[in-house]
N, C-alpha and C. Protein backbone atom coordinates (compact mmCIF):
# COMPACT_ATOMS: atom_id res chain seq x y z
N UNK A 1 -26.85 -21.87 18.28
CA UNK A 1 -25.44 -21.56 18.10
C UNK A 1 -25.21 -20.05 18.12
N UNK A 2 -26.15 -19.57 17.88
CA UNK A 2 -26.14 -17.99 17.53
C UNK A 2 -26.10 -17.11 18.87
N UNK A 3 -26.96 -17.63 19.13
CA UNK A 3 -27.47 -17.19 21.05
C UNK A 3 -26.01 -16.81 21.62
N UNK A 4 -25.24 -18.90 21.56
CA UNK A 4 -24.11 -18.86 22.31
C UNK A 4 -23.00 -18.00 21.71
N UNK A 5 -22.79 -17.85 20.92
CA UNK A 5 -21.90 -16.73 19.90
C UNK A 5 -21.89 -15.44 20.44
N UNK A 6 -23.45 -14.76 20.46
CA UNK A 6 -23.22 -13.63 21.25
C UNK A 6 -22.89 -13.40 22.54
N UNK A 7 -24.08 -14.28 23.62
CA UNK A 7 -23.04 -14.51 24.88
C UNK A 7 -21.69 -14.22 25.41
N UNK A 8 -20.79 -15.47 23.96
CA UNK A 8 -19.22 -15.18 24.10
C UNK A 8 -19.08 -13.81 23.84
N UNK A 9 -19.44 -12.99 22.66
CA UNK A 9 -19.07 -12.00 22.82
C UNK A 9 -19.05 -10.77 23.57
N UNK A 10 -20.85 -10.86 24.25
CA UNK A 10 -20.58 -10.28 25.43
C UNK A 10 -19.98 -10.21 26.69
N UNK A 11 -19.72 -11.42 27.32
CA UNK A 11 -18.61 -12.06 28.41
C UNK A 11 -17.50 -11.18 28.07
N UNK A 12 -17.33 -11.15 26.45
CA UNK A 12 -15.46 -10.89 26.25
C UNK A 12 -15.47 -9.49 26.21
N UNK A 13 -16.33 -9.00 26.01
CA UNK A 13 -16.45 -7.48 26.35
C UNK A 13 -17.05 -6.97 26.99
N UNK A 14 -17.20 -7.70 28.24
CA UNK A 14 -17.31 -7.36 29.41
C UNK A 14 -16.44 -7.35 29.84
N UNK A 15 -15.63 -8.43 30.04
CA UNK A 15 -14.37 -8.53 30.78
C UNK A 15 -13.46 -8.13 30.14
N UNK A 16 -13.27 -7.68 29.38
CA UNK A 16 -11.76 -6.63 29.03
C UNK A 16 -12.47 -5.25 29.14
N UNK A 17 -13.71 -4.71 29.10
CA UNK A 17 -14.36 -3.45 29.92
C UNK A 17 -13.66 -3.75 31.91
N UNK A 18 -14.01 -4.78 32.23
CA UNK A 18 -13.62 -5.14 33.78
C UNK A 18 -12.32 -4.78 33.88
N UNK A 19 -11.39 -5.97 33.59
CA UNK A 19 -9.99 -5.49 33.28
C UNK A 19 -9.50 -4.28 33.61
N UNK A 20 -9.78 -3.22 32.01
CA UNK A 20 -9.33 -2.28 32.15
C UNK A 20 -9.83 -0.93 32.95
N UNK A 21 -10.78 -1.27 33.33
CA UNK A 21 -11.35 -0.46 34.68
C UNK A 21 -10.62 -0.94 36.10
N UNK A 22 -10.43 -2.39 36.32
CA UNK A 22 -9.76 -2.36 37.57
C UNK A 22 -8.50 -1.93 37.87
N UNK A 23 -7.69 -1.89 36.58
CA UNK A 23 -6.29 -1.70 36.66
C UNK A 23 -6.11 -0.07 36.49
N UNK A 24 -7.39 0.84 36.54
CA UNK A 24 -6.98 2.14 37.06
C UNK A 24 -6.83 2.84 38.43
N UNK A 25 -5.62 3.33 38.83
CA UNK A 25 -5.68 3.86 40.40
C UNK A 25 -7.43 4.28 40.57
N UNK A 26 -7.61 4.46 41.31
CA UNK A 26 -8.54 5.33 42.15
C UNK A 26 -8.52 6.44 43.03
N UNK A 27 -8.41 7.75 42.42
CA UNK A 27 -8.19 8.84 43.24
C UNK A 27 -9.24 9.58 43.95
N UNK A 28 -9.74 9.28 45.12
CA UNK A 28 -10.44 9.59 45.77
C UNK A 28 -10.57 10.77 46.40
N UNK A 29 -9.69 11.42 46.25
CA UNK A 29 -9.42 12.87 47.07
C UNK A 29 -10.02 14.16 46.04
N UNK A 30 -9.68 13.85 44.87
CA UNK A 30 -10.25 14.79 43.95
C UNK A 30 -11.64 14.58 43.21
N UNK A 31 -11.98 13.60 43.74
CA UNK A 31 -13.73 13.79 43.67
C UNK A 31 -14.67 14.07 44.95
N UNK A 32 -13.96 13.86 46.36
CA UNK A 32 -14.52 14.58 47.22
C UNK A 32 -14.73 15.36 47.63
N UNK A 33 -15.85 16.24 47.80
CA UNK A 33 -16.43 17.84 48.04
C UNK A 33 -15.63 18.03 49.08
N UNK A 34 -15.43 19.39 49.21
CA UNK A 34 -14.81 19.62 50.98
C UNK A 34 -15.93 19.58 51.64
N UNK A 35 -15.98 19.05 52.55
CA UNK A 35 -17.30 19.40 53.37
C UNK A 35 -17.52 20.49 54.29
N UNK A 36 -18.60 20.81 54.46
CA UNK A 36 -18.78 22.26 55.07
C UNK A 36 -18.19 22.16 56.52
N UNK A 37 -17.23 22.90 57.20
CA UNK A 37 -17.02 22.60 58.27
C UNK A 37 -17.80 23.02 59.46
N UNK A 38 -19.44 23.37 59.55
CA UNK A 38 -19.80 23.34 60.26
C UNK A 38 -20.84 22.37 60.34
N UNK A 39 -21.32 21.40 59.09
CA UNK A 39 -21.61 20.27 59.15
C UNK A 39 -21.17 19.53 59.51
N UNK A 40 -20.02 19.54 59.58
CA UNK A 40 -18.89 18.58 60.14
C UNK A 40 -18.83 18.79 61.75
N UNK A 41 -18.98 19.83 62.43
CA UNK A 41 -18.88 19.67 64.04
C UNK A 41 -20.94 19.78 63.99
N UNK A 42 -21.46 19.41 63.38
CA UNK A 42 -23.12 19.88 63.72
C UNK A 42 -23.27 20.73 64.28
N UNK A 43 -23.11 21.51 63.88
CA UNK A 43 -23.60 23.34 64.30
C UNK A 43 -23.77 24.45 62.85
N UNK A 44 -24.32 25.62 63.54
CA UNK A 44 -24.78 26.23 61.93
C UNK A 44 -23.79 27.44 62.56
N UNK A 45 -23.47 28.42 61.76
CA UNK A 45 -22.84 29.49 61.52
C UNK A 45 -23.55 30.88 62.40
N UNK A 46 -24.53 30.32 62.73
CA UNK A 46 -26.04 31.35 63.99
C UNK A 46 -25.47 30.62 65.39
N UNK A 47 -24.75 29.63 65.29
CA UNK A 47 -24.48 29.21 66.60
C UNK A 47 -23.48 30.04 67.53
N UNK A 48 -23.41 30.14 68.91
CA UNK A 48 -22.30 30.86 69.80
C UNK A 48 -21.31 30.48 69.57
N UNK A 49 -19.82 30.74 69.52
CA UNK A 49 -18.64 30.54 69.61
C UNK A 49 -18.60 29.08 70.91
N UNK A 50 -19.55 29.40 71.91
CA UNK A 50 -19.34 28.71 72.84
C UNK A 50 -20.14 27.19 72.39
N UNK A 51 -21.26 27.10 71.89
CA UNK A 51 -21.71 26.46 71.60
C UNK A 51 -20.84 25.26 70.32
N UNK A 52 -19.94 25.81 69.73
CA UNK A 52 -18.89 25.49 68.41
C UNK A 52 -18.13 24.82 69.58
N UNK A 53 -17.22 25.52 70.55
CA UNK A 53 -16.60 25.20 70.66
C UNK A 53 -16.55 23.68 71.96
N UNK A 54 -17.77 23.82 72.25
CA UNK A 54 -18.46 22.74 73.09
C UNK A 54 -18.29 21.62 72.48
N UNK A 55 -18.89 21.66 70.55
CA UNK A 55 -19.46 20.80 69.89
C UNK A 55 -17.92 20.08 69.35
N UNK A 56 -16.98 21.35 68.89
CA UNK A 56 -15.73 20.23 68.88
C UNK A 56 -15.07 19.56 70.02
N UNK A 57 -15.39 20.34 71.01
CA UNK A 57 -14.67 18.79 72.20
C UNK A 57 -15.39 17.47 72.37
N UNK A 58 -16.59 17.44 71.88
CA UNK A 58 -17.40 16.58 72.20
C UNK A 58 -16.99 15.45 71.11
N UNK A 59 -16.65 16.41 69.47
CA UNK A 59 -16.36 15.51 68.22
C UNK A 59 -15.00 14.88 68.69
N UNK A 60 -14.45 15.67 69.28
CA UNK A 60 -12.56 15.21 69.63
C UNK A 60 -13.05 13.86 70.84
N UNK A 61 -13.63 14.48 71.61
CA UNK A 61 -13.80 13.37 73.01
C UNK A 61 -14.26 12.04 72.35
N UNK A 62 -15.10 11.91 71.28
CA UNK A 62 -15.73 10.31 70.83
C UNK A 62 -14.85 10.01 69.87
N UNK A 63 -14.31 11.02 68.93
CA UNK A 63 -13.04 10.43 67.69
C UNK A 63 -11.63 10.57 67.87
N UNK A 64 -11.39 10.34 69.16
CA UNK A 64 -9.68 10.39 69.47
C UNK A 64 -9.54 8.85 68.75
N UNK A 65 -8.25 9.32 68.23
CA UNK A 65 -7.30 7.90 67.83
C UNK A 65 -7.16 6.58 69.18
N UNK A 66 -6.53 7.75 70.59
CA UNK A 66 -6.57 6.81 71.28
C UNK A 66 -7.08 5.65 71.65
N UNK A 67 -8.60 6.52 71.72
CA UNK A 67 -9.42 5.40 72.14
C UNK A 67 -9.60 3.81 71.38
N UNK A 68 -9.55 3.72 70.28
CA UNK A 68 -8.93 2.64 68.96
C UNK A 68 -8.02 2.09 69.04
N UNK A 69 -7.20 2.62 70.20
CA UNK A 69 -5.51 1.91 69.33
C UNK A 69 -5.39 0.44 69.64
N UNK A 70 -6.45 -0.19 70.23
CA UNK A 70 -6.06 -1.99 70.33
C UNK A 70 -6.59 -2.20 69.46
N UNK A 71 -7.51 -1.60 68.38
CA UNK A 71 -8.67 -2.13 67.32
C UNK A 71 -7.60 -2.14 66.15
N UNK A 72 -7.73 -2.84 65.13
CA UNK A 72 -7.66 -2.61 63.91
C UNK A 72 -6.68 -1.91 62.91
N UNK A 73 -5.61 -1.58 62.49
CA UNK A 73 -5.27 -0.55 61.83
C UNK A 73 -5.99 -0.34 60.78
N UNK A 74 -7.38 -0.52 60.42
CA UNK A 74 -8.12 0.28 59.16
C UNK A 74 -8.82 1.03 60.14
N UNK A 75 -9.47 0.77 61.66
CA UNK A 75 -10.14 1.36 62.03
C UNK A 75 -9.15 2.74 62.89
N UNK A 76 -8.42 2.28 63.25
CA UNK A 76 -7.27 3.67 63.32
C UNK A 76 -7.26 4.88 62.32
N UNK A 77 -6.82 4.31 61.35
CA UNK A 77 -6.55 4.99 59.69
C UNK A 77 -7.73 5.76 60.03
N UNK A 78 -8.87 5.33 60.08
CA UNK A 78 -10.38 6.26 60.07
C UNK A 78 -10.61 7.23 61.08
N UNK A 79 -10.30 6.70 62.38
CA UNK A 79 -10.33 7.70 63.61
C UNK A 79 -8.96 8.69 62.91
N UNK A 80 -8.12 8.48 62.63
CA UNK A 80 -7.20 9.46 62.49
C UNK A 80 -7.81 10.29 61.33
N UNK A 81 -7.84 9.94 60.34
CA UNK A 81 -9.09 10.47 59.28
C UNK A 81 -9.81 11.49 60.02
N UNK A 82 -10.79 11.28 60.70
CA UNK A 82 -12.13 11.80 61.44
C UNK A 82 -11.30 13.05 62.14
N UNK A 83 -9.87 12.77 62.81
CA UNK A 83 -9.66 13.73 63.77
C UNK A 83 -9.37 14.89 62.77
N UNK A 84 -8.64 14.29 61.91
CA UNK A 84 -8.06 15.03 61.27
C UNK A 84 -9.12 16.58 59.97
N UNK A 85 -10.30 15.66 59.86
CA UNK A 85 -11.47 16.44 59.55
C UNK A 85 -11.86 17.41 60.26
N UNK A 86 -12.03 16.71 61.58
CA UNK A 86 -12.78 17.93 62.98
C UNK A 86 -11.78 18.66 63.05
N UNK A 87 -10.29 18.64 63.01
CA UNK A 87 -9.86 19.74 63.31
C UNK A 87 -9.24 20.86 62.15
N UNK A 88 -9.33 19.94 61.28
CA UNK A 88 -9.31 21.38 59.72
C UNK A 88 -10.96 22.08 60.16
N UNK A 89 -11.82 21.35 60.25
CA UNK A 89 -13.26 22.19 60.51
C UNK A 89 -13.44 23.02 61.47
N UNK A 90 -12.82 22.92 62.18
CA UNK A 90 -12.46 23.74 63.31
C UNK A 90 -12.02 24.82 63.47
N UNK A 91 -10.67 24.53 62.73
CA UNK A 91 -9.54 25.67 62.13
C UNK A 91 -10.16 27.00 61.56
N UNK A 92 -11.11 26.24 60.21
CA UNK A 92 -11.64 27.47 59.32
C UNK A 92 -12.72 28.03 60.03
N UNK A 93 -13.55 27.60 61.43
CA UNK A 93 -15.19 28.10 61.59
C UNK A 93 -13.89 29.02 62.80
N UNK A 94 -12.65 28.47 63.03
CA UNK A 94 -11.83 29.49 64.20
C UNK A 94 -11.60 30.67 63.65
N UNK A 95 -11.30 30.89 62.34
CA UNK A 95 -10.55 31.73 61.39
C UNK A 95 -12.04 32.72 61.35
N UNK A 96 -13.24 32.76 61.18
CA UNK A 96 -13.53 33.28 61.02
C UNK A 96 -14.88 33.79 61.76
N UNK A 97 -14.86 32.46 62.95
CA UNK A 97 -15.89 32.79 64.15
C UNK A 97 -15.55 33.03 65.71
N UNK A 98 -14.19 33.27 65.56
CA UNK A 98 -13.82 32.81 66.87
C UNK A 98 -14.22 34.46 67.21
N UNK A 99 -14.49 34.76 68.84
CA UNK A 99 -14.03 36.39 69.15
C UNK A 99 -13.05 36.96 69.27
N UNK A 100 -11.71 36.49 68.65
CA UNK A 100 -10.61 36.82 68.91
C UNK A 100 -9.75 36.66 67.42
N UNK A 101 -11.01 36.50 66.41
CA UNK A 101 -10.76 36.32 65.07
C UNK A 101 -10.22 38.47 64.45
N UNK A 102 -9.68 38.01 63.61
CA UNK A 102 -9.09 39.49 63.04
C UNK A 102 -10.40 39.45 62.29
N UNK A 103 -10.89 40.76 61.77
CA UNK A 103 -11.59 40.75 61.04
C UNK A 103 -11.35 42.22 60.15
């Protein structure tokens, strides 16, 4: 009888631990690192401008939205995601690698 006693009590505090964990949003944006944006096009910061800028057409040419658009709208959501990564990563390695960068 004793066994089953605790059981119940663990079940029941488990599941109101469950509960009140599921019924919190999930904010995902503020626990994700920024990622380095030259990890993000695979290239290092020793690389040519030309070589960067090779590597983002290549990231744009395989993660266009277009290419998706009969698939899925979660798999959209993600290609748009992805583009939207490569080209903030882009932006900042432009800002400060491009040859036409202010410095």
């Amino acid at each position: 009888m004793q066994k089953w006693l605790t059981l119940l009590v663990i079940m029941t505090l488990f599941f109101q631990w469950w509960k009140k964990g599921a019924s919190k949003p999930v904010n995902r944006t503020s626990s994700t690192p920024t990622p380095n944006p030259y990890e993000v096009l695979g290239v290092t910061p020793q690389d040519s401008w030309e070589t960067i800028r090779k590597a983002y057409k290549e990231h744009i040419s395989k993660n266009h939205p277009d290419l998706v658009e009969h698939l899925s709208e979660s798999i959209q959501k993600t290609a748009k995601e992805n583009m939207l990564r490569i080209n903030k990563a882009f932006d900042e390695i432009k800002q400060s690698h491009s040859p036409t960068a202010k410095k």
